[in-house]
N, C-alpha and C. Protein backbone atom coordinates (compact mmCIF):
# COMPACT_ATOMS: atom_id res chain seq x y z
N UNK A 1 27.30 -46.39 41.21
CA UNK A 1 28.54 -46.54 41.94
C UNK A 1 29.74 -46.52 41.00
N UNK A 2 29.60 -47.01 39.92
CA UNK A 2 30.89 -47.48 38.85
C UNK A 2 30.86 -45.23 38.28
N UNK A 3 30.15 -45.00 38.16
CA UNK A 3 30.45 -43.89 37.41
C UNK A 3 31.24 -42.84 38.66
N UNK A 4 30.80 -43.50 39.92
CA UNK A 4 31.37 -42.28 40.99
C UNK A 4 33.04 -42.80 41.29
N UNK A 5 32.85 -44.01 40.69
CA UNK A 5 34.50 -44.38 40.71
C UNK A 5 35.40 -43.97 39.49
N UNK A 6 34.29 -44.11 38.47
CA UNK A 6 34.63 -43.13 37.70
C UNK A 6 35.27 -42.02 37.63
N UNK A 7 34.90 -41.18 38.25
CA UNK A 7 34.66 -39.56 38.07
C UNK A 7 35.83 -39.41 39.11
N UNK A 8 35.59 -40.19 40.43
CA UNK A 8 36.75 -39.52 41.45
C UNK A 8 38.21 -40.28 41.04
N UNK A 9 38.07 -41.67 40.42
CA UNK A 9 39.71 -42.04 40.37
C UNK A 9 40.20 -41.41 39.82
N UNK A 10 40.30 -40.49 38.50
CA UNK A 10 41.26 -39.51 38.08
C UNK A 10 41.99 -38.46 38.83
N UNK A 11 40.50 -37.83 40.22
CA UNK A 11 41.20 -36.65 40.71
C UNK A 11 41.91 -37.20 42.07
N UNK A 12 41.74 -38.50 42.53
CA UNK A 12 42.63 -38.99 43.63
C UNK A 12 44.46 -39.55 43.16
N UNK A 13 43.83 -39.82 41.82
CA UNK A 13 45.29 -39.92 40.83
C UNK A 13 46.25 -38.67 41.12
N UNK A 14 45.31 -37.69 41.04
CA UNK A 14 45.83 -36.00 40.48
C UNK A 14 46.10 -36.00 41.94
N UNK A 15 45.62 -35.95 42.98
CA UNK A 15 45.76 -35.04 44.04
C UNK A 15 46.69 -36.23 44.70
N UNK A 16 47.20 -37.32 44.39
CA UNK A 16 48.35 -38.09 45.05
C UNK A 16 49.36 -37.42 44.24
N UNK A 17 49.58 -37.42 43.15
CA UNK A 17 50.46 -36.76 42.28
C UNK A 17 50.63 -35.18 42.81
N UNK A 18 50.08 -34.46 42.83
CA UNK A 18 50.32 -33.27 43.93
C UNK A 18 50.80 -32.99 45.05
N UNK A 19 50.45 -33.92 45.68
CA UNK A 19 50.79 -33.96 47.02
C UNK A 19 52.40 -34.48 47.17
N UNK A 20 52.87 -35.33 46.15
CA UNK A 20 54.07 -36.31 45.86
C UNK A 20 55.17 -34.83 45.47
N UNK A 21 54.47 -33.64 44.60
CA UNK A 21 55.71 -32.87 43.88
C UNK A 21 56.18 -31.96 44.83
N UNK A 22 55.52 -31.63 46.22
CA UNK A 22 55.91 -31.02 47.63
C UNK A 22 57.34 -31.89 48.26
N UNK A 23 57.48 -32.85 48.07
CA UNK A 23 58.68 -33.66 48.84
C UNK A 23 59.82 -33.52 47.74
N UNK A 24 61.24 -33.29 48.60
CA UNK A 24 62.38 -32.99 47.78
C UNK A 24 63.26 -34.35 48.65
N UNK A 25 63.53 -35.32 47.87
CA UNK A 25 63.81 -36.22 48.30
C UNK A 25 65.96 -36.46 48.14
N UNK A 26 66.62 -36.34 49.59
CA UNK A 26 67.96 -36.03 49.40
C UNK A 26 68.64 -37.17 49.90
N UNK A 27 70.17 -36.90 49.36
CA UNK A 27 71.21 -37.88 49.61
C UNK A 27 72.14 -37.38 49.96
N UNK A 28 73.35 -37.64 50.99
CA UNK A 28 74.60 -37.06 50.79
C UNK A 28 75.70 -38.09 51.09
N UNK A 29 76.74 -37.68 50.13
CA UNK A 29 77.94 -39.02 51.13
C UNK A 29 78.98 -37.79 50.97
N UNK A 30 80.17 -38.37 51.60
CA UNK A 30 81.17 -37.41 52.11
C UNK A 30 82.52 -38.21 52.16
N UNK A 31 83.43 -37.16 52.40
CA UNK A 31 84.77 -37.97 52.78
C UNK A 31 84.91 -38.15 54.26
N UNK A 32 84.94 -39.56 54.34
CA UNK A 32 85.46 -40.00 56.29
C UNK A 32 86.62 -39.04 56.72
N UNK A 33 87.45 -39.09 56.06
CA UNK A 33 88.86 -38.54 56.71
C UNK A 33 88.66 -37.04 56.46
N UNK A 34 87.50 -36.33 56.18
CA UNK A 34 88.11 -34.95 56.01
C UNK A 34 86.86 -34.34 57.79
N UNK A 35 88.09 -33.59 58.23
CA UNK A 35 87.72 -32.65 59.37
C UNK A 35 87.13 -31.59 58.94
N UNK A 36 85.05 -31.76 59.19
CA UNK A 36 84.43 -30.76 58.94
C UNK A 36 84.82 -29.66 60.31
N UNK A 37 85.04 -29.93 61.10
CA UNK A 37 84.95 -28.67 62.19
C UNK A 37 86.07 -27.98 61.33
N UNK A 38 86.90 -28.30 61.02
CA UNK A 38 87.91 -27.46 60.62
C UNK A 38 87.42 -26.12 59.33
N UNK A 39 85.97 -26.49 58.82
CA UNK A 39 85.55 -25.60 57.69
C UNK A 39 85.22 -24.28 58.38
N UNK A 40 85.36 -23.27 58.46
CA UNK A 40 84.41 -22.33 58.90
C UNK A 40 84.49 -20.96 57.46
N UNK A 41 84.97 -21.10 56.39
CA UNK A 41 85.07 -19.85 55.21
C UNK A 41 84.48 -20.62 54.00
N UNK A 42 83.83 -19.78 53.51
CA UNK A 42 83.86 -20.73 52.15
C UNK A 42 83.44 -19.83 50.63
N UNK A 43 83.68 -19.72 49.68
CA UNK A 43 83.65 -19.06 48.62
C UNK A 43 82.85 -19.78 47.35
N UNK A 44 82.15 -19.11 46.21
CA UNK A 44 81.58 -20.04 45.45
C UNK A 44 82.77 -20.07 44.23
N UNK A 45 82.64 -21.38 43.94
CA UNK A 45 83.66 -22.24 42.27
C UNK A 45 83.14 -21.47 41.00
N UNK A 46 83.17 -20.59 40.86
CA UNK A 46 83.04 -19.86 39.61
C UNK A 46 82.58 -20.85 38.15
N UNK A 47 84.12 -21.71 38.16
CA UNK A 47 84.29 -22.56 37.23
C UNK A 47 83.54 -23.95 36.89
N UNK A 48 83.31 -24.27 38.54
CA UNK A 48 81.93 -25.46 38.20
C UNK A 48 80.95 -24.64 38.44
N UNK A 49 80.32 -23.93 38.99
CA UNK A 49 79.01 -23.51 38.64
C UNK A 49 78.36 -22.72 37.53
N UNK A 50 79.82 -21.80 36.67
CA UNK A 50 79.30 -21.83 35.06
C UNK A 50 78.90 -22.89 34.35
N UNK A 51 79.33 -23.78 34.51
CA UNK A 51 79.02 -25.58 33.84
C UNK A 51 77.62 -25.54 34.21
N UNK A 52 77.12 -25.50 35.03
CA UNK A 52 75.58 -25.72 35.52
C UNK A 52 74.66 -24.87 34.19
N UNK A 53 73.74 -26.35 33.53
CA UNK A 53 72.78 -25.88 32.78
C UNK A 53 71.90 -25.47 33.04
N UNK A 54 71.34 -24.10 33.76
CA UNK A 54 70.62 -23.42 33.81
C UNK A 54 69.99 -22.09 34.01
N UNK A 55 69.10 -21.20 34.05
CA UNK A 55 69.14 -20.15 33.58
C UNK A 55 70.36 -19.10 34.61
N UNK A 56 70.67 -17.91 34.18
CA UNK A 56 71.35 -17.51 35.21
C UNK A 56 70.72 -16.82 36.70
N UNK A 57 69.62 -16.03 35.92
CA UNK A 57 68.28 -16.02 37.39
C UNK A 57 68.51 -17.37 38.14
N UNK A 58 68.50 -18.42 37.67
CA UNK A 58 68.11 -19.76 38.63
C UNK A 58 69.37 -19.81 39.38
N UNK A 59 70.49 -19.76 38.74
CA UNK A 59 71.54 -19.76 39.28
C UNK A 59 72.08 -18.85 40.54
N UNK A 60 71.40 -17.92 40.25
CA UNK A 60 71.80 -16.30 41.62
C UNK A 60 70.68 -16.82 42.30
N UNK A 61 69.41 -17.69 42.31
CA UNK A 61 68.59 -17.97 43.59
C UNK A 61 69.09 -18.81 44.19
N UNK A 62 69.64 -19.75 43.42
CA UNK A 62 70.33 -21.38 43.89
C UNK A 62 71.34 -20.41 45.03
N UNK A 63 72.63 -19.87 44.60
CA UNK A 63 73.62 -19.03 45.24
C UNK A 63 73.08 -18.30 46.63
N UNK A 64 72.57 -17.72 46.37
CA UNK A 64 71.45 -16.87 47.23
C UNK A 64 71.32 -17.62 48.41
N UNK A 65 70.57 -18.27 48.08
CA UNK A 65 69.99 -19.65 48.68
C UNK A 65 71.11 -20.93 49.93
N UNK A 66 71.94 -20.79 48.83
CA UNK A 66 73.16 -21.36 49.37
C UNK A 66 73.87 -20.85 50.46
N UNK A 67 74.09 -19.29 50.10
CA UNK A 67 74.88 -18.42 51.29
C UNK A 67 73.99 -18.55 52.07
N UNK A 68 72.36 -18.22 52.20
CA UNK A 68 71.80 -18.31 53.27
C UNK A 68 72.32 -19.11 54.48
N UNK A 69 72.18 -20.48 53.65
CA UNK A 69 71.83 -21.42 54.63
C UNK A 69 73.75 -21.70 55.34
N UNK A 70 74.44 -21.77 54.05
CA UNK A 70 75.84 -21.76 55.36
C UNK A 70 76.36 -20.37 56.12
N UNK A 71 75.70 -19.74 56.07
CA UNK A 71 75.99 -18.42 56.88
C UNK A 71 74.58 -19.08 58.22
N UNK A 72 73.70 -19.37 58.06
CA UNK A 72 73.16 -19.84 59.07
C UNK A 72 73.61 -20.91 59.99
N UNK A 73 74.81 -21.78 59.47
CA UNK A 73 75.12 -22.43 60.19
C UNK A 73 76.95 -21.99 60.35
N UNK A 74 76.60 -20.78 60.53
CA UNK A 74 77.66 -20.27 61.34
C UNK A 74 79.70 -20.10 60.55
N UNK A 75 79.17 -20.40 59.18
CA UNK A 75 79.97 -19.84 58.04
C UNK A 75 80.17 -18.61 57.69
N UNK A 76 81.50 -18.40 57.54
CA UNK A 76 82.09 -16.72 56.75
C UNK A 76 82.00 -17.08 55.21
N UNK A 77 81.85 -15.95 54.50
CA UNK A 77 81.82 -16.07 53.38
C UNK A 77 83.44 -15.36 53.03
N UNK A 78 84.37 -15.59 51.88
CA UNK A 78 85.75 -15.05 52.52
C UNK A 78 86.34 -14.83 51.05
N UNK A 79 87.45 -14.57 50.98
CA UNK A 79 88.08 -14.56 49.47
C UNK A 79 89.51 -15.49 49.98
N UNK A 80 89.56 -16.37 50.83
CA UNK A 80 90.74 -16.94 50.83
C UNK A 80 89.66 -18.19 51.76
N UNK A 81 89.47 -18.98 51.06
CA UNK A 81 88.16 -19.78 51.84
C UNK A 81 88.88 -21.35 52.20
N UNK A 82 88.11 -21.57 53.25
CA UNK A 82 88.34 -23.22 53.60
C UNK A 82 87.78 -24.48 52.50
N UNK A 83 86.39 -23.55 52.30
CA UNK A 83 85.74 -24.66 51.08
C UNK A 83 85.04 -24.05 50.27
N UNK A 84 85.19 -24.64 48.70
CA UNK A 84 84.85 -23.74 47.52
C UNK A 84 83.16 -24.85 47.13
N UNK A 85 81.94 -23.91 46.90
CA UNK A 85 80.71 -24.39 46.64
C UNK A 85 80.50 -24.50 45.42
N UNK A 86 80.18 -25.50 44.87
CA UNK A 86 80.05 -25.47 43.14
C UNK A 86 78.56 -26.71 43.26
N UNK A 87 77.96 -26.33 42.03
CA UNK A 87 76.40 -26.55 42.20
C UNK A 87 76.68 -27.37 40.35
N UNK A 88 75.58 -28.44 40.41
CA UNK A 88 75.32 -29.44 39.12
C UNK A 88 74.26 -29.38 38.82
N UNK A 89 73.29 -29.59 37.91
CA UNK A 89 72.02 -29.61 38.43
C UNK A 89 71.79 -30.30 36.57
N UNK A 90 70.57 -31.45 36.88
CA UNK A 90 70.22 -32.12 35.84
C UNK A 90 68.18 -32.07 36.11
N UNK A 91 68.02 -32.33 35.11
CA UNK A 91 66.67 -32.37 34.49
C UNK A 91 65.58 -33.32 33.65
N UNK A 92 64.62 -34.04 33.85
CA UNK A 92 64.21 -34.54 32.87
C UNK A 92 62.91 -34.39 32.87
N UNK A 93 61.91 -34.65 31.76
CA UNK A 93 60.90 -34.37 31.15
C UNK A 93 59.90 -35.52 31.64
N UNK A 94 58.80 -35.94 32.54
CA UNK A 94 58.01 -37.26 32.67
C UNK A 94 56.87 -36.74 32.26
N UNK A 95 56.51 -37.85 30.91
CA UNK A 95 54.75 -37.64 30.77
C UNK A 95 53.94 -38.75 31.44
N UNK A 96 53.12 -38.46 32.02
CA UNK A 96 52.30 -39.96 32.60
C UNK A 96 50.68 -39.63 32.04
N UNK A 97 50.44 -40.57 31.56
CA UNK A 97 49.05 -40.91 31.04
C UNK A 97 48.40 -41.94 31.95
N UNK A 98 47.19 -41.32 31.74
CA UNK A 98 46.39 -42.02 32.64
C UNK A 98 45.38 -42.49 31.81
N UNK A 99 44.91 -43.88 31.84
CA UNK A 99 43.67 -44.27 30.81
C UNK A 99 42.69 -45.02 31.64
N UNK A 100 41.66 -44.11 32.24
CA UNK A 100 40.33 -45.03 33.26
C UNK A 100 38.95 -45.22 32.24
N UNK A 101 39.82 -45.59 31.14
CA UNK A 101 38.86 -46.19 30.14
C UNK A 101 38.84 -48.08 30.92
N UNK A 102 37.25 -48.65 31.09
CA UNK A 102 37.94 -49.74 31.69
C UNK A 102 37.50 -50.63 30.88
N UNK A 103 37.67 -50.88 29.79
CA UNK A 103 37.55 -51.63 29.02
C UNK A 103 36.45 -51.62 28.11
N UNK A 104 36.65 -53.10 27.09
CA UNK A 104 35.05 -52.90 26.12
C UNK A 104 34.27 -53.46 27.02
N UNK A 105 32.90 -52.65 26.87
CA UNK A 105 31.83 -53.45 27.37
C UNK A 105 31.14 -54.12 25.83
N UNK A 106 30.74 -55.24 26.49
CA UNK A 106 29.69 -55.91 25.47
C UNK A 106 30.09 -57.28 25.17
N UNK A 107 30.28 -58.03 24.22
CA UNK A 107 29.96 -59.51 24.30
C UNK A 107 31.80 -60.41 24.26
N UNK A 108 32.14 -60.65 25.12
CA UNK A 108 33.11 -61.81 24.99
C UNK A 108 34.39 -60.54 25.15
N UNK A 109 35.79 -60.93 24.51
CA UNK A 109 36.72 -60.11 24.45
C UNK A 109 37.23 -59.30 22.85
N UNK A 110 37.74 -58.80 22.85
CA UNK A 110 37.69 -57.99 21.49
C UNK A 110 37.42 -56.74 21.58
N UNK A 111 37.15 -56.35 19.73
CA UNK A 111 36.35 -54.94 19.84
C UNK A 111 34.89 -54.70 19.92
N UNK A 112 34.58 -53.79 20.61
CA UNK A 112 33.09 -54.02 21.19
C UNK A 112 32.48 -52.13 20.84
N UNK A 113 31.66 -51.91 19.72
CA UNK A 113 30.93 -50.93 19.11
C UNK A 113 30.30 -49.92 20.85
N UNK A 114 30.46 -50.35 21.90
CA UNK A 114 30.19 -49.76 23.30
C UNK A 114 31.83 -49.47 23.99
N UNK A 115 32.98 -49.34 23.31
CA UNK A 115 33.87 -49.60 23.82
C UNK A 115 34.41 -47.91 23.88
N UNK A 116 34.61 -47.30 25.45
CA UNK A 116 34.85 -46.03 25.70
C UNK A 116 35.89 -45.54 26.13
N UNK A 117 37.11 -45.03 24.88
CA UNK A 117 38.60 -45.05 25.42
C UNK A 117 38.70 -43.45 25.48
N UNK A 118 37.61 -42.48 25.76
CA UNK A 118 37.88 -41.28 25.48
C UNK A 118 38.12 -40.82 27.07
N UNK A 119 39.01 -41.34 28.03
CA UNK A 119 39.11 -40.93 29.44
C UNK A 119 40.58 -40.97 29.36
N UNK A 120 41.10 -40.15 28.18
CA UNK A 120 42.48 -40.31 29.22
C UNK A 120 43.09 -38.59 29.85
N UNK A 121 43.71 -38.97 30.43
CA UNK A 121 44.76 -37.47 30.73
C UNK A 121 45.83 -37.81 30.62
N UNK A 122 46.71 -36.72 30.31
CA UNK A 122 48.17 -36.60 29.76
C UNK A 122 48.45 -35.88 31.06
N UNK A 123 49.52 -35.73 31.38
CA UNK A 123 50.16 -34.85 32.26
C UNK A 123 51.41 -34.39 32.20
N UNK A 124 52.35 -34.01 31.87
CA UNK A 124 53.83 -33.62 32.01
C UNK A 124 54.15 -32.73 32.63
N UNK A 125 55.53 -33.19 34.07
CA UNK A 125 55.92 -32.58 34.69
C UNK A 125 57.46 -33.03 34.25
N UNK A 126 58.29 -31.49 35.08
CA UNK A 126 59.64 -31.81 35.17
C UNK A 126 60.45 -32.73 36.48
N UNK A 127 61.17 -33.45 36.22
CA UNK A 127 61.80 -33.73 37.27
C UNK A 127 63.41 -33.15 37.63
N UNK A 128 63.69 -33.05 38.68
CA UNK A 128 64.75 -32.02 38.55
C UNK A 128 65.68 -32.64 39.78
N UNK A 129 67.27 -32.62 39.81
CA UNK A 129 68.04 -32.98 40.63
C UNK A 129 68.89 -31.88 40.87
N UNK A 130 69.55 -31.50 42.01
CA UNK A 130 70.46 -30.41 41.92
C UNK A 130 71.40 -31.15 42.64
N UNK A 131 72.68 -31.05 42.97
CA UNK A 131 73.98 -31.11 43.19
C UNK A 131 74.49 -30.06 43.97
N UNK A 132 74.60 -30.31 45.61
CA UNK A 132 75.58 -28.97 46.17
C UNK A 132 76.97 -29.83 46.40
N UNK A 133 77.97 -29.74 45.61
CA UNK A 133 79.96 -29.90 46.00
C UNK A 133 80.47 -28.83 46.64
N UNK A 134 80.64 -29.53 48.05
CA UNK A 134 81.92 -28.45 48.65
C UNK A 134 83.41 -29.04 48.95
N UNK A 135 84.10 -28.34 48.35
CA UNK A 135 85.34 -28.72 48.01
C UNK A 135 86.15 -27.93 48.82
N UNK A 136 87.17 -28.79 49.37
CA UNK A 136 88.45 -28.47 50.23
C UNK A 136 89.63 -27.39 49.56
N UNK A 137 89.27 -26.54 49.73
CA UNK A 137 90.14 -25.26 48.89
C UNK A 137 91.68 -25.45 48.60
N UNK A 138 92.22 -26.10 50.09
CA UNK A 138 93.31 -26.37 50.01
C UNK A 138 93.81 -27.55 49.04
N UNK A 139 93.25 -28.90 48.81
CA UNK A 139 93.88 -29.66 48.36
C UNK A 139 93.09 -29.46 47.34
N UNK A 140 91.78 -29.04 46.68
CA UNK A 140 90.98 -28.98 45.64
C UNK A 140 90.75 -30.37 45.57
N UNK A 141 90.27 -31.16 46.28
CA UNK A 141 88.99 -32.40 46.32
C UNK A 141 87.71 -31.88 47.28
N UNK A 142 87.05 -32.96 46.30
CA UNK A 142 85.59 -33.40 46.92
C UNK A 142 85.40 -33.63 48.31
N UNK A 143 85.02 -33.01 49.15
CA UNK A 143 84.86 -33.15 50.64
C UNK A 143 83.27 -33.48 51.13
N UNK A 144 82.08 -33.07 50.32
CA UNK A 144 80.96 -33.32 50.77
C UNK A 144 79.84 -32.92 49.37
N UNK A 145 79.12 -34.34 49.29
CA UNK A 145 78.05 -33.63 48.28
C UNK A 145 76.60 -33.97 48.61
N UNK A 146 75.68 -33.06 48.32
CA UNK A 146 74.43 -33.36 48.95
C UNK A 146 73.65 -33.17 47.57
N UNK A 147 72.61 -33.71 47.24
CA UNK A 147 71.74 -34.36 45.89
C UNK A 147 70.04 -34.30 46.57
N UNK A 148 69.90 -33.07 45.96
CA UNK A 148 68.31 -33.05 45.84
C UNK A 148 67.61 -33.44 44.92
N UNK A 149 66.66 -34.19 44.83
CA UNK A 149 65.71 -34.60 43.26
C UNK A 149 64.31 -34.15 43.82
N UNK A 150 63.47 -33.76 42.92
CA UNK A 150 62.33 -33.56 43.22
C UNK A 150 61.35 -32.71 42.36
N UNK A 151 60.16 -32.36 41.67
CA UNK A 151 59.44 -31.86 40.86
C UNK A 151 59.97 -30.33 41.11
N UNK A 152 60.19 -29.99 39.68
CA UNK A 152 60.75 -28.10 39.67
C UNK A 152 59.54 -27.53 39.57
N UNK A 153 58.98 -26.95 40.09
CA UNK A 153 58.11 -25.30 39.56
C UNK A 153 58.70 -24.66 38.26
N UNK A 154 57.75 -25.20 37.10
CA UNK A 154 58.51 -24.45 36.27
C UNK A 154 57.38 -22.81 35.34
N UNK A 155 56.40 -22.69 36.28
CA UNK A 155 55.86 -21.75 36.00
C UNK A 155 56.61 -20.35 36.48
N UNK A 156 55.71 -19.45 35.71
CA UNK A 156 56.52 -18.25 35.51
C UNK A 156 56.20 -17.35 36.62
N UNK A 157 55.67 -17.88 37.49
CA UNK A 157 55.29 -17.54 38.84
C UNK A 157 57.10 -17.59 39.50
N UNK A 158 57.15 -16.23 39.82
CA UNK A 158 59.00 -16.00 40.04
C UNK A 158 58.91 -16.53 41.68
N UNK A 159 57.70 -16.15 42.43
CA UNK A 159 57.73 -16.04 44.02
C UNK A 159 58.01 -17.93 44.28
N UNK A 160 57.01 -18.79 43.24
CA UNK A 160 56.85 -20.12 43.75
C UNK A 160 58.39 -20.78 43.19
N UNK A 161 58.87 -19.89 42.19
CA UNK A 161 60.31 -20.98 41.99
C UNK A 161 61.38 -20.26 42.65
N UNK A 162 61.15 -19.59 43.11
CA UNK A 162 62.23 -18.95 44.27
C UNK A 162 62.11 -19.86 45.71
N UNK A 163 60.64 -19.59 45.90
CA UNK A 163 60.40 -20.61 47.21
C UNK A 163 60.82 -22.16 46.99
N UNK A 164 60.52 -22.99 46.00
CA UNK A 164 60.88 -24.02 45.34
C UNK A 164 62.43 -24.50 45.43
N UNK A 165 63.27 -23.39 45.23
CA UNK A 165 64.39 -23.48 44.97
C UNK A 165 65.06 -24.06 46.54
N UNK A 166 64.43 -22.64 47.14
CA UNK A 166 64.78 -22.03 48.78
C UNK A 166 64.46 -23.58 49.37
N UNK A 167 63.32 -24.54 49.28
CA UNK A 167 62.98 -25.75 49.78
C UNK A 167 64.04 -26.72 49.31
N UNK A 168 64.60 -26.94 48.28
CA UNK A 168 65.05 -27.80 47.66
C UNK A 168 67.10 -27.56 48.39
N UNK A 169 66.94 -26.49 48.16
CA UNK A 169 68.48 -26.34 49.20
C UNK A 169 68.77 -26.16 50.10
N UNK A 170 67.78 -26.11 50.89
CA UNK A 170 67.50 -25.81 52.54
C UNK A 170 67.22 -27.84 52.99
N UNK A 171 66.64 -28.50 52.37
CA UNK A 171 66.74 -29.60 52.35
C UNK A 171 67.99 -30.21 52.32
N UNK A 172 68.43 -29.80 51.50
CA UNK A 172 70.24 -30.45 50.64
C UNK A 172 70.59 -30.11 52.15
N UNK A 173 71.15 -29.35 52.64
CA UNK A 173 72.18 -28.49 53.27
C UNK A 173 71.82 -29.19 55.04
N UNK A 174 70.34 -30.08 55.04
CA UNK A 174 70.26 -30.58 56.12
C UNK A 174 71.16 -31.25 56.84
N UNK A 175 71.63 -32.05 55.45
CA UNK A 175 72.63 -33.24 55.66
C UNK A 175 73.91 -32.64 56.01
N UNK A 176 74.07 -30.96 55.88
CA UNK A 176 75.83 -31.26 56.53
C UNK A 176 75.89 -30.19 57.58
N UNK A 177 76.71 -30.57 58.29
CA UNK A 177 77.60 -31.44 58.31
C UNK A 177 77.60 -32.71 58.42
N UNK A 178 78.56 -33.58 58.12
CA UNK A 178 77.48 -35.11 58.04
C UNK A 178 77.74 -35.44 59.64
N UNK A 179 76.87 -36.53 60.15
CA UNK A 179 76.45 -36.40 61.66
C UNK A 179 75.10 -35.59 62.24
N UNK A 180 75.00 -34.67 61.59
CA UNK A 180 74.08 -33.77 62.60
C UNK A 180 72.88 -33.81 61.77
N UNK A 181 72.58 -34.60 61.12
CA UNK A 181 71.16 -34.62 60.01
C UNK A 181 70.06 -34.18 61.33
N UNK A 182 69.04 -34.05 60.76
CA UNK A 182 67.56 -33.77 61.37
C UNK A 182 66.97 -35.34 61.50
């Protein structure tokens, strides 16, 4: 029995951890006083979304991605726009080790010549946040920001970090207008 607990707690470890890097977990707050009905144009910020550290491929899917979804909700894209889109996006590195070494076996506490620490796994994934700002063209403030975090695809598989991306801002973009969440 101990060895079948063995053998499976690592891969129920693994396959909760899998199952966890599918969810893109979001936030948004906004300005009370600003009249979203009044948005219907909107253009991308050149100037904050060069700031964004990351590749420029990532950047034209993020964009991509972006027009999709406010042209789906019934947005012009314009050169004299109501609200300007500018994108942030941060990153960090998590290693998690796992050690189902379960201790020394053999007499009392200490070091024990039966003692089996050769069970561990390493794992490192990325964690990743993106930032959608849409900004009031006219006065140039902050009118609405929506904050995705959630595990990046960072394999070289182009189809899964495109789709990845497409999930992660299709999520963001739930939240606005604010009121009408899912």
């Amino acid at each position: 029995m101990k060895k079948l607990i063995k053998k499976t707690l690592p891969f129920l470890a693994l396959l909760i951890i899998a199952s966890s890097c599918t969810s893109v977990r979001v936030a948004s707050d906004y300005d009370k006083n600003a009249d979203f009905n009044s948005y219907k144009t909107f253009a991308f910020f050149k100037t904050g979304i060069d700031k964004a550290e990351i590749s420029d491929l990532d950047k034209r899917r993020i964009l991509r991605a972006i027009e999709t979804e406010l042209l789906a909700k019934g947005f012009t894209k314009s050169e004299n726009p109501d609200l300007l889109v500018s994108l942030f996006t941060k990153e960090r590195q998590e290693v998690n080790v796992y050690n189902n070494g379960y201790g020394a076996y053999g007499y009392g506490w200490g070091w024990s010549p039966f003692y089996n620490n050769f069970n561990n796994n390493v794992s490192t994934s990325t964690q990743g946040s993106l930032y959608i700002d849409l900004i009031d063209a006219k006065k140039k403030e902050l009118v609405w920001q929506g904050k995705g975090s959630g595990y990046l695809n960072t394999s070289s598989n182009v189809d899964k970090r495109e789709a990845r991306i497409k999930e992660f801002v299709a999520e963001i973009m739930t939240k606005y207008p604010p009121g009408l969440e899912k």
